[in-house]
Protein backbone atom coordinates (compact mmCIF):
# COMPACT_ATOMS: atom_id res chain seq x y z
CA UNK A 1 0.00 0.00 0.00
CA UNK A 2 1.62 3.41 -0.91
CA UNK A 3 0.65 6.79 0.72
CA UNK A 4 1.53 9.74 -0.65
CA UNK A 5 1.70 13.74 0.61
CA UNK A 6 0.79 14.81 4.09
CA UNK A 7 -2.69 15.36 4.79
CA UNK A 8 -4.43 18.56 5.93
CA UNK A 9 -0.77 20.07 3.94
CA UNK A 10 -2.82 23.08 2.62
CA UNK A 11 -4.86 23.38 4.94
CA UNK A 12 -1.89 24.22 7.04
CA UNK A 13 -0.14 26.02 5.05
CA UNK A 14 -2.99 28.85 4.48
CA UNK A 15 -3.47 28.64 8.21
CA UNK A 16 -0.16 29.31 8.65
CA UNK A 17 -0.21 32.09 6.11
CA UNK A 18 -3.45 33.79 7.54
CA UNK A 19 -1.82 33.79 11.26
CA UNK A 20 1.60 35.38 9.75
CA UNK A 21 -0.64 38.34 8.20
CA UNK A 22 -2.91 38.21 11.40
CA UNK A 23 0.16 38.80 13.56
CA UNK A 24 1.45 41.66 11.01
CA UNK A 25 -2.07 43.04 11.24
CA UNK A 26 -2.10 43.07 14.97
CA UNK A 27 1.96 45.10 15.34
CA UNK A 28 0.43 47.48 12.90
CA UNK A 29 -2.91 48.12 14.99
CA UNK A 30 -0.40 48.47 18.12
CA UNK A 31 1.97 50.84 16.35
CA UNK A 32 -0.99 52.80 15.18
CA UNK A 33 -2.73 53.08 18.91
CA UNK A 34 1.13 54.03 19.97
CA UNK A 35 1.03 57.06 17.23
CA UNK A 36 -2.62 57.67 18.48
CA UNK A 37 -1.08 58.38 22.48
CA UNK A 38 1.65 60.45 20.75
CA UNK A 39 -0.44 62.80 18.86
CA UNK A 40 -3.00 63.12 21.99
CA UNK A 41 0.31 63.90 24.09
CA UNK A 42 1.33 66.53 21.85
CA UNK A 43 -2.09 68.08 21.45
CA UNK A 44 -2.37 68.31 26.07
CA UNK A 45 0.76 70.65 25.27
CA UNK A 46 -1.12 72.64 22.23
CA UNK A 47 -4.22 73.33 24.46
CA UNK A 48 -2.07 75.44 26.98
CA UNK A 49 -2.10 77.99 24.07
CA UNK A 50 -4.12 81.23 24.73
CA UNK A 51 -7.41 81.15 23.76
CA UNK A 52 -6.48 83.40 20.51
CA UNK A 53 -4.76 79.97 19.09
CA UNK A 54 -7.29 77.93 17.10
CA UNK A 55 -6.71 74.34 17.37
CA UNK A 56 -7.25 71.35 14.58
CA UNK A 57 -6.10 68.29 14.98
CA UNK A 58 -6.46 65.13 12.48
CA UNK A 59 -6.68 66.85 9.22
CA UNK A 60 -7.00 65.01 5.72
CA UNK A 61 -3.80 65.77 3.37
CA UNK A 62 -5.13 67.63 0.28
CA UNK A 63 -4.85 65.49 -2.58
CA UNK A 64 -3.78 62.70 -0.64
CA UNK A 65 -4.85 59.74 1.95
CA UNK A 66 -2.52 60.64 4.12
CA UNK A 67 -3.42 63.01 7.35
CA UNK A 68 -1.94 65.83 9.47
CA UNK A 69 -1.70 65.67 12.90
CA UNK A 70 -2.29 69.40 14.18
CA UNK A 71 -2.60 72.45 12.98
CA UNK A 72 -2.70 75.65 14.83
CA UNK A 73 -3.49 79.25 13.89
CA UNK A 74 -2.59 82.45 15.81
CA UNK A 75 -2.17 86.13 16.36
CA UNK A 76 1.62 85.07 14.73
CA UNK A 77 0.68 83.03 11.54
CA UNK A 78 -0.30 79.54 11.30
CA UNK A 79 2.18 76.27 11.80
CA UNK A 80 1.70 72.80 11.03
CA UNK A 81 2.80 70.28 13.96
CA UNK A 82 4.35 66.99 13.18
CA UNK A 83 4.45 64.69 15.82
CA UNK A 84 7.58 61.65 15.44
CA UNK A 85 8.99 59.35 18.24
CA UNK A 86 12.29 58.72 18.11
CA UNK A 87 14.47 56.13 20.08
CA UNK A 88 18.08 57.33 19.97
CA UNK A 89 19.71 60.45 20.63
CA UNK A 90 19.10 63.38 17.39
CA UNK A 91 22.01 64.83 16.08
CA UNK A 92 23.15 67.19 13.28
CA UNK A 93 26.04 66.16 11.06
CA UNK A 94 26.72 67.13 7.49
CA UNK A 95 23.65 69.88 7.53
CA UNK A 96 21.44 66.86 7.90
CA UNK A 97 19.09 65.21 11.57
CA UNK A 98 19.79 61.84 12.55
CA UNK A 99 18.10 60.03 14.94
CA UNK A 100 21.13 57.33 15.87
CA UNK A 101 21.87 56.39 12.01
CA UNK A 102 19.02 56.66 10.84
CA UNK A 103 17.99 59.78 9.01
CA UNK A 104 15.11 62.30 9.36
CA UNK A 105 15.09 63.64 5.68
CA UNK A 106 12.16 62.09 4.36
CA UNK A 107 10.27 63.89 7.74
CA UNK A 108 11.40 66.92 7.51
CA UNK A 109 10.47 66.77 3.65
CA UNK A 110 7.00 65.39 4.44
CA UNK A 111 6.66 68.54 6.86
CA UNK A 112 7.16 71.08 3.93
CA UNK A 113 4.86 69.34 1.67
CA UNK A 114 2.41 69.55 4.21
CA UNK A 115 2.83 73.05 5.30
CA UNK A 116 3.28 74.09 1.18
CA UNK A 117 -0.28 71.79 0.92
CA UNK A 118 -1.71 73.86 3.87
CA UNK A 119 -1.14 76.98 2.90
CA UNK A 120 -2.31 76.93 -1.04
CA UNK A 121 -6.01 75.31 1.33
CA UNK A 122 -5.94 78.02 4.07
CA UNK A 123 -5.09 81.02 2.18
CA UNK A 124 -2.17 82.19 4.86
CA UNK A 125 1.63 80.79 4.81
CA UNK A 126 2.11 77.54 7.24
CA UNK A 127 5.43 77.25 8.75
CA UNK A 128 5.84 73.58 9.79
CA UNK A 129 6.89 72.23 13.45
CA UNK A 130 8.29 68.69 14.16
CA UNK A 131 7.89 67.70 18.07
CA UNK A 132 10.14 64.88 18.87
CA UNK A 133 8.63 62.44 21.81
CA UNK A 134 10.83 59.82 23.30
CA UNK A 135 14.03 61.39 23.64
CA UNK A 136 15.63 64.76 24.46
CA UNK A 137 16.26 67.77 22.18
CA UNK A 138 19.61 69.49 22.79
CA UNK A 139 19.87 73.09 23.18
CA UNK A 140 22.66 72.12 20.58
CA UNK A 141 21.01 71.72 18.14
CA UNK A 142 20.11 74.08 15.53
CA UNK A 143 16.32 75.40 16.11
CA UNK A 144 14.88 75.19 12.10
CA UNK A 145 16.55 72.90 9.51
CA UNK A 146 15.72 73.61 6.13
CA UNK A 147 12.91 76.07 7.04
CA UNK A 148 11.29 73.39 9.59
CA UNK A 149 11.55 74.46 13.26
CA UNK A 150 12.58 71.55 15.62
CA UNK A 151 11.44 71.36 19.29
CA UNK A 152 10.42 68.91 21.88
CA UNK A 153 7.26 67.95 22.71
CA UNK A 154 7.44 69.99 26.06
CA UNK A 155 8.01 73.14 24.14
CA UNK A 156 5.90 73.22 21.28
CA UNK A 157 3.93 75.93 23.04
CA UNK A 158 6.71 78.21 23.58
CA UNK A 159 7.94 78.04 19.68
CA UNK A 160 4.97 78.62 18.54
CA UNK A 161 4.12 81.65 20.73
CA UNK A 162 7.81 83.07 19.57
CA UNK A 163 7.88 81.88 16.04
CA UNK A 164 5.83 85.01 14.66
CA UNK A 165 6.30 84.55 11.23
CA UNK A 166 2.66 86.83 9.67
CA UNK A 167 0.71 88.59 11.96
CA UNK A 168 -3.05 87.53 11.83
CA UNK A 169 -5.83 89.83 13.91
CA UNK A 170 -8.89 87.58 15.06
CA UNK A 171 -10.72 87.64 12.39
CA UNK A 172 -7.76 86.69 9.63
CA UNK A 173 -7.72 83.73 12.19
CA UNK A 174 -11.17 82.94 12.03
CA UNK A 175 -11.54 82.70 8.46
CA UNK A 176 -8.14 80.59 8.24
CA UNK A 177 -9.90 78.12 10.55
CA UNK A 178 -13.24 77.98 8.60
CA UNK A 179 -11.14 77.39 5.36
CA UNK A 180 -9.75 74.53 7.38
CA UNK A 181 -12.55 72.81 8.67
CA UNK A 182 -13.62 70.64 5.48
CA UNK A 183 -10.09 69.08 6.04
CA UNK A 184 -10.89 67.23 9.07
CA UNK A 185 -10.80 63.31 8.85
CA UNK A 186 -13.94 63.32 11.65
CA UNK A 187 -15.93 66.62 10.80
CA UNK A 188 -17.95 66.09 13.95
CA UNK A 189 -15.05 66.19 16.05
CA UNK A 190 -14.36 68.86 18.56
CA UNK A 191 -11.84 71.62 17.56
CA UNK A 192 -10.87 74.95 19.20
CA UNK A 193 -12.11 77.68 16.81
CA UNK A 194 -14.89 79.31 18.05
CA UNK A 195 -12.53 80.60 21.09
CA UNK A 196 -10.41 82.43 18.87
CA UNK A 197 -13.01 84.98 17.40
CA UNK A 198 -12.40 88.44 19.33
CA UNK A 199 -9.33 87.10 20.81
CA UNK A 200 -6.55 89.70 20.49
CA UNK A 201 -2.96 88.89 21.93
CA UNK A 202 0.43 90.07 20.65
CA UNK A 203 2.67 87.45 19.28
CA UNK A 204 5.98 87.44 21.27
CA UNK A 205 8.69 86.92 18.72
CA UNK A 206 11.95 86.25 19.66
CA UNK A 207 15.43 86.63 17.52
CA UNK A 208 16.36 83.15 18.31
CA UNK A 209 13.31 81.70 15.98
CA UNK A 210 13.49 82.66 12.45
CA UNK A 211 10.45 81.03 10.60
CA UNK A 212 11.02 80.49 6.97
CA UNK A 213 8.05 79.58 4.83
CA UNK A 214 8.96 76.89 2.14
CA UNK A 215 9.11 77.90 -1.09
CA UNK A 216 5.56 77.16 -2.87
CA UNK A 217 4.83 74.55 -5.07
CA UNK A 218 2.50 73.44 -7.96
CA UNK A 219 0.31 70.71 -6.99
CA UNK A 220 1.96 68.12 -9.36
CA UNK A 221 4.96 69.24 -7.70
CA UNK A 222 4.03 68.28 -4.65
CA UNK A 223 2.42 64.84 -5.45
CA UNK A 224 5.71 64.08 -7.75
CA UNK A 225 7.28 64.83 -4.18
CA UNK A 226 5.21 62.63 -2.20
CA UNK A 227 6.11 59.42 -4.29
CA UNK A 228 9.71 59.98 -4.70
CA UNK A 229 9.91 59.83 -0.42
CA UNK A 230 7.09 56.94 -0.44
CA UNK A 231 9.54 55.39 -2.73
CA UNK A 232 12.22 56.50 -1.36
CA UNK A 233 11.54 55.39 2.41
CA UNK A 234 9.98 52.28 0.67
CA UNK A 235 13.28 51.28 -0.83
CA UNK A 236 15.23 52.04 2.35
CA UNK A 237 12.77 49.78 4.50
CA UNK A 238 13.26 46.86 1.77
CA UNK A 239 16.99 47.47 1.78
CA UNK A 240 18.13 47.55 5.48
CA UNK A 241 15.64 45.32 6.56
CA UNK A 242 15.42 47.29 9.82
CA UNK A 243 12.77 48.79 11.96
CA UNK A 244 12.78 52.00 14.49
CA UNK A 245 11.35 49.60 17.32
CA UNK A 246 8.75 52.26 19.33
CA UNK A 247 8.33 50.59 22.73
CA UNK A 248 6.67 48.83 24.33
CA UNK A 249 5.48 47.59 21.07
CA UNK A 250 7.97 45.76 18.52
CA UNK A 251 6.82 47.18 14.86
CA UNK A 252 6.83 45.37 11.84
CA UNK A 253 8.89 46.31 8.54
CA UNK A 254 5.31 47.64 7.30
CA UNK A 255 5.03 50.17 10.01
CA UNK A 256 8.98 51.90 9.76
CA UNK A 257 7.51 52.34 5.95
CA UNK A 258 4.63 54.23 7.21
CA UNK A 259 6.14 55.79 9.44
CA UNK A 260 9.02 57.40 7.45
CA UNK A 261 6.03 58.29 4.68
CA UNK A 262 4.11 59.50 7.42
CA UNK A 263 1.66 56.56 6.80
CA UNK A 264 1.43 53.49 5.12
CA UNK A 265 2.89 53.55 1.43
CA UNK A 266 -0.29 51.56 0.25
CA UNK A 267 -2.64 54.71 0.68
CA UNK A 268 0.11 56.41 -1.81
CA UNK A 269 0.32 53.72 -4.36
CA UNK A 270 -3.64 53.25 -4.04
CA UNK A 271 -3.83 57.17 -5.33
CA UNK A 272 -4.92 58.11 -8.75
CA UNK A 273 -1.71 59.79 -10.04
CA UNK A 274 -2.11 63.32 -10.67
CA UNK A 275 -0.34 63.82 -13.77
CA UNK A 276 -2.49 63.69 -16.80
CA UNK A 277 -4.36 66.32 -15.02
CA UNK A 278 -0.98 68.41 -14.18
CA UNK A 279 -0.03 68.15 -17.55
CA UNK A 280 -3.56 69.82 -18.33
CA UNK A 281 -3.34 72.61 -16.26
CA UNK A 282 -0.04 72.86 -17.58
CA UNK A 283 -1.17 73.68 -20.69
CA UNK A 284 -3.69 75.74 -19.81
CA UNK A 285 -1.18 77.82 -17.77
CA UNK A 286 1.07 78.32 -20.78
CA UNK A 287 -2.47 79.86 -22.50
CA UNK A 288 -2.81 81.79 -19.66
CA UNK A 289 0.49 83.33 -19.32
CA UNK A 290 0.70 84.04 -22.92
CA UNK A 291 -2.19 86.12 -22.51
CA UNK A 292 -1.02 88.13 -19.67
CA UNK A 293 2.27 88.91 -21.56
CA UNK A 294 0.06 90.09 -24.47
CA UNK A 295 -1.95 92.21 -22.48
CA UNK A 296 1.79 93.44 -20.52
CA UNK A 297 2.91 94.42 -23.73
CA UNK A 298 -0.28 96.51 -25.08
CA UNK A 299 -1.05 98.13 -21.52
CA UNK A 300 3.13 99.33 -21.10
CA UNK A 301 2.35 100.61 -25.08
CA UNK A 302 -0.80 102.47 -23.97
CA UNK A 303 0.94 104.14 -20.88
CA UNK A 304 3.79 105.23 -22.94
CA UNK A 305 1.47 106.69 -25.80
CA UNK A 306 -0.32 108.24 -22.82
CA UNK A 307 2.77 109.78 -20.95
CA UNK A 308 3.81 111.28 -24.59
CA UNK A 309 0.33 112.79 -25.03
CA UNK A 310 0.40 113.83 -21.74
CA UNK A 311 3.85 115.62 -22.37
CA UNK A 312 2.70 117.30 -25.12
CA UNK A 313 -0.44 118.60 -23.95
CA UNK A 314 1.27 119.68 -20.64
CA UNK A 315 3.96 121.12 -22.07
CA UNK A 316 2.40 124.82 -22.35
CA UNK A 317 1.12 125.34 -19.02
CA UNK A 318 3.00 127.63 -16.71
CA UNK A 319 5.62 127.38 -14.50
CA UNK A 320 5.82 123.37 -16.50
CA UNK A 321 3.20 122.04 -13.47
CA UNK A 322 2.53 118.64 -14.98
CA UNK A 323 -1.27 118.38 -14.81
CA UNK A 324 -1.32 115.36 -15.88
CA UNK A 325 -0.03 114.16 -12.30
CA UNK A 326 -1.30 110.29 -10.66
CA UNK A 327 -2.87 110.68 -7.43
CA UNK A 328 -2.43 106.94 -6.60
CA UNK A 329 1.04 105.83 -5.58
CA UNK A 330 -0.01 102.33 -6.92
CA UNK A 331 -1.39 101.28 -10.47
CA UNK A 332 -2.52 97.82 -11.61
CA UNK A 333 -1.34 96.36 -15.00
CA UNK A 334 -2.18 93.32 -16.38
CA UNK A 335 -2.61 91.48 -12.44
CA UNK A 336 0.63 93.35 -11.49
CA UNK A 337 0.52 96.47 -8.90
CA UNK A 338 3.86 98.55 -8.90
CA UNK A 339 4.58 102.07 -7.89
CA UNK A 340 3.02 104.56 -10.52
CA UNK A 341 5.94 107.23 -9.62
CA UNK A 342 9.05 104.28 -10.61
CA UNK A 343 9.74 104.15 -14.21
CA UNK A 344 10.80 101.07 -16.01
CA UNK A 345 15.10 101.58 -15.59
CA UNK A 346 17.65 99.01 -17.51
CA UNK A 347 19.93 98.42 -13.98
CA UNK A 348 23.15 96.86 -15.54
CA UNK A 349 25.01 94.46 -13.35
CA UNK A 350 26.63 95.85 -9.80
CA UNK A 351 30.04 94.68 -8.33
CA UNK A 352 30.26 95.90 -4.75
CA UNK A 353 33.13 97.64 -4.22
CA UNK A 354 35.94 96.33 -1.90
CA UNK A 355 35.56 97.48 1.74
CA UNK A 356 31.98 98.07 1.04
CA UNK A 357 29.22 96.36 3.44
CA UNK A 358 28.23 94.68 0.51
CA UNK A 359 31.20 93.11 -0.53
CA UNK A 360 31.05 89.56 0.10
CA UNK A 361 27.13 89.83 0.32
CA UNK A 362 25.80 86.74 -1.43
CA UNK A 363 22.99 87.73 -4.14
CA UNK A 364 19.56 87.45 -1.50
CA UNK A 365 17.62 84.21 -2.62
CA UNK A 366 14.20 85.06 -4.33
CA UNK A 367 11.04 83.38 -2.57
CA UNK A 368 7.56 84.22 -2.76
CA UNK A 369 4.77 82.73 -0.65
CA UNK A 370 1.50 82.72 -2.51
CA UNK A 371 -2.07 83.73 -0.19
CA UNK A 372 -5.12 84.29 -1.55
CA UNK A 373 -6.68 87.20 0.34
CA UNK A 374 -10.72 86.15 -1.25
CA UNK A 375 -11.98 84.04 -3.34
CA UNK A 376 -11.80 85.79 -6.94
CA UNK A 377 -9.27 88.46 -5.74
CA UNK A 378 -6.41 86.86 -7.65
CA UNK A 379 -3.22 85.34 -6.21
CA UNK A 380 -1.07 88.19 -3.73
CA UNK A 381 2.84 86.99 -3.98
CA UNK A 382 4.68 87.53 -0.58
CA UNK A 383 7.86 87.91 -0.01
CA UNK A 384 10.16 85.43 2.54
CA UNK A 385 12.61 87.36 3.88
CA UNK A 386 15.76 86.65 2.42
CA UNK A 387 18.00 87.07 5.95
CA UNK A 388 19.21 89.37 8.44
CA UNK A 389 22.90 91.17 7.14
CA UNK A 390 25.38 92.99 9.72
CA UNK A 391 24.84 96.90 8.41
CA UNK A 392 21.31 96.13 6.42
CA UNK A 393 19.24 98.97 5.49
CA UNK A 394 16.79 97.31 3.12
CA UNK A 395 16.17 94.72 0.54
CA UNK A 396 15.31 96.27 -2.89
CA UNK A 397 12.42 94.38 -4.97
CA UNK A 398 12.33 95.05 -8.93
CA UNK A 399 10.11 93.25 -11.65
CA UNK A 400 11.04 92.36 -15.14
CA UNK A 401 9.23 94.09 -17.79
CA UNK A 402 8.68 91.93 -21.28
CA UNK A 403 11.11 94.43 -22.97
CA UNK A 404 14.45 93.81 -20.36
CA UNK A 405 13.89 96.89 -18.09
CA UNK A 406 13.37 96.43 -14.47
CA UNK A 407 10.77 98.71 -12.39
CA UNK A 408 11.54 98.69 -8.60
CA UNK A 409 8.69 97.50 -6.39
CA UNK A 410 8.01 98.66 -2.45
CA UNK A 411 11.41 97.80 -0.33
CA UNK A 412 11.43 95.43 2.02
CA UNK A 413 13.46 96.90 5.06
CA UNK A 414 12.61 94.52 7.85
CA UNK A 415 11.00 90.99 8.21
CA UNK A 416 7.57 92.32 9.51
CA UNK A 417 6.93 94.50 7.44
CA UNK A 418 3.55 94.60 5.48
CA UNK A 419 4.69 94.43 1.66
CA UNK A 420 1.45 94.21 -0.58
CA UNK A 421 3.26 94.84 -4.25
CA UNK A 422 1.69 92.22 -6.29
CA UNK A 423 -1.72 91.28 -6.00
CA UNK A 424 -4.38 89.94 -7.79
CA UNK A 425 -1.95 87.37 -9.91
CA UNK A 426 -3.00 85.21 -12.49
CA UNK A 427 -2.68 81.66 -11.59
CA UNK A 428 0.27 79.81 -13.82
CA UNK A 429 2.26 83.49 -14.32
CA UNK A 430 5.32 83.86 -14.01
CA UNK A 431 7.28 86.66 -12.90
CA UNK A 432 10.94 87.54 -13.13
CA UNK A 433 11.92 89.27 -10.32
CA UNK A 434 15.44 89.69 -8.18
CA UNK A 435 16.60 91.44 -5.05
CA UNK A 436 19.38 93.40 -4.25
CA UNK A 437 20.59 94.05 -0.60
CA UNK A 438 20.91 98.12 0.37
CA UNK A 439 24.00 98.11 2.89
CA UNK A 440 23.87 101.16 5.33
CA UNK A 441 26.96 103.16 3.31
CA UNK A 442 24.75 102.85 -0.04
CA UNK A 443 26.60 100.28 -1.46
CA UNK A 444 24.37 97.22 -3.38
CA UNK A 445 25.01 93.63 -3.33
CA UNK A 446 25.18 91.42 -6.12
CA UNK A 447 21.48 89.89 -7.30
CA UNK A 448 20.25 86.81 -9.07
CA UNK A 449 17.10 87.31 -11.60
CA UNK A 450 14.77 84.38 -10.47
CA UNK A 451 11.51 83.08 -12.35
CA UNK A 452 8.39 83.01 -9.58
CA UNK A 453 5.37 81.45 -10.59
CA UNK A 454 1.81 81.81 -9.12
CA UNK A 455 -0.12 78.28 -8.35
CA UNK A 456 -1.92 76.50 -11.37
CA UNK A 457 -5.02 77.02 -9.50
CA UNK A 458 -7.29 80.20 -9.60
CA UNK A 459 -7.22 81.65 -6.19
């Protein structure tokens, strides 16, 4: 009599198979509940804010399945808070964060996306905030990296309070919150906004913080950004094999991936990609900016037929008066407001001089934070401020014209200070603009002409 095989075999072997993705299951439900006491830890420490702070917490990711763990909006701008447990000491070493050896790039990158993602939904720049839990921050290290301020858990409430970065009065908070709201994973949940209408305190900013909003992106830009560090942590997790273990629970391979994407690559890979419809708007925004340099070109000819006109008309009137004279110090063309009183000028290149303040002065870096003041108003470009400079007196602003010449826009002579130059931009234009550093002893540093280009999106 001959047997053959082993009976009940595959039966076994799927039971075997089901409790191996059971027990993954289960480490990834633990790891989750761990994140779960993290994030409620962090928001205890948000709620000590004044009652001008509104308070969100578990936010959807526009365009995305991912989430955001809190968001808070003030008298001194609005930050997005990023909650991360680590297990060995951080460190800074060759300009980047480790956490032992393992490296905190692909966080600090999802934080920008996030607070770039936040502040094309909210209509205000979001600086973003990563609170580490499980270890201790050194007063070594430095405060931001890369635009991304860095704190403990236990003093997320103080860098907020001092990070003023755009001041907000109550209602400018209110209406940030509102614009929030629809992002919220559980709209019936309980959130801190109705506190922080006809709240009024003064934002206490302090040298040592110097918020820098991320440079703004296009949407596909930012999903194109999301998969490379899905991939990217991904790839990492299937390489080293190892896990950051987050006691007292021992996580699986599947949960370092989510963690170092911020949550589970699936959700990523499960998205539509975005890029037929970039590619779209793309188009459309090449339409769209061809247009506004047509109607550039015919508005600059109209003013100059006008100023000629003007000239002529005005040139027989005593004492030469010029009646012709613009009461507004401001004058719209084509989405763009500049100074009516600067004239287009051809600025050729400047070398500081040696011994001059501004020798040595790198050329300032050109960012612009996009906000959209109301729905319809058009996009209103904001300058970051490029940096503080021993013997600063201002940073000069000009805008290329489509012929080459250059027309200088309002200075910018300290960080706070309200700068409202270009408003009501097209979405998809692009703008070629540079800034030049004004020393005290009137010498002029070295600048870089850099393209800035308004969302895809109407505002």
């Amino acid at each position: 009599m001959i047997e053959g095989g082993v009976a009940g075999g595959s039966a076994l072997s799927q039971a075997a198979q089901r409790r191996a993705t059971a027990e993954r299951l289960v480490l990834e439900a633990q790891w989750l509940e761990a994140l779960a006491t993290d994030e409620r830890a962090v928001a205890a420490q948000l709620a000590q804010l004044p009652a001008a702070y509104a308070l969100l917490h578990d936010l959807k990711l526009p365009g995305s399945k991912g989430n955001i763990d809190h968001l808070v909006i003030g008298p001194g701008g609005a930050f997005v808070v990023v909650t991360r447990r680590c297990q060995e000491a951080i460190t800074f070493r060759g300009g980047q964060l480790w956490s032992g050896d393992l490296s905190l790039r692909d966080l600090l990158d999802a934080a920008r996306v996030e607070s770039q993602l936040l502040t094309q939904s909210i209509g205000t720049p979001v600086v973003p905030v990563v609170t580490i839990i499980g270890v201790l921050v050194s007063a070594s290290l430095p405060s931001a990296v890369d635009g991304v301020l860095l704190c403990s858990a236990e003093d997320v409430v103080r860098v907020v309070t001092r990070g003023s970065h755009t001041q907000l009065p109550p209602h400018k908070v209110s209406e940030a919150a509102e614009r929030a709201l629809p992002l919220l994973h559980n709209p019936g949940s309980v959130t801190r906004t109705e506190a922080a209408a006809g709240q009024r305190v003064e934002p206490i900013a302090a040298a040592s913080f110097k918020p820098v909003m991320p440079p703004s992106a296009s949407p596909a830009e930012n999903a194109a950004r999301r998969e490379q560090a899905t991939e990217s942590a991904v790839n990492r997790g299937r390489a080293t094999g190892s896990v950051e273990v987050v006691p007292p629970v021992a996580v699986a391979p599947v949960a370092e991936v989510a963690e170092s994407a911020r949550r589970p690559a699936t959700a990523a890979a499960a998205e539509p990609s975005p890029r037929p419809a970039a590619k779209e708007r793309s188009g459309r925004s090449r339409s769209v900016g061809f247009v506004v340099a047509a109607l550039v070109v015919l508005c600059l000819v109209a003013i100059g037929i006008g100023s000629l006109v003007g000239g002529f008309w005005g040139g027989d009137d005593d004492g030469g008066s010029d009646t012709t004279a613009v009461d507004s110090t401001r004058v719209t063309t084509a989405g763009t407001t500049v100074p009516a009183t600067a004239p287009p000028v051809t600025t050729p290149a400047v070398t500081p001089a040696p011994g001059s303040l501004a020798a040595g002065v790198a050329a300032p870096i050109v960012q612009f934070s996009p906000l959209c003041p109301a729905s319809g108003a058009g996009w209103q470009m904001q300058p970051v401020w490029p940096g503080d400079l021993v013997g600063l007196a201002q940073y000069d602003i000009e805008l290329a014209n489509p012929d080459g010449s250059w027309v200088a826009l309002a200075p910018l002579p300290t960080a706070s200070t309200p700068w409202g130059s270009l408003v009501g931009q097209a979405p998809g234009t692009t703008l070629s603009i540079r800034i030049t550093a004004v020393m005290t002893d009137g010498s002029r540093s070295i600048n870089q002409p850099t393209d800035v280009v308004t969302p895809a999106e109407s505002c």
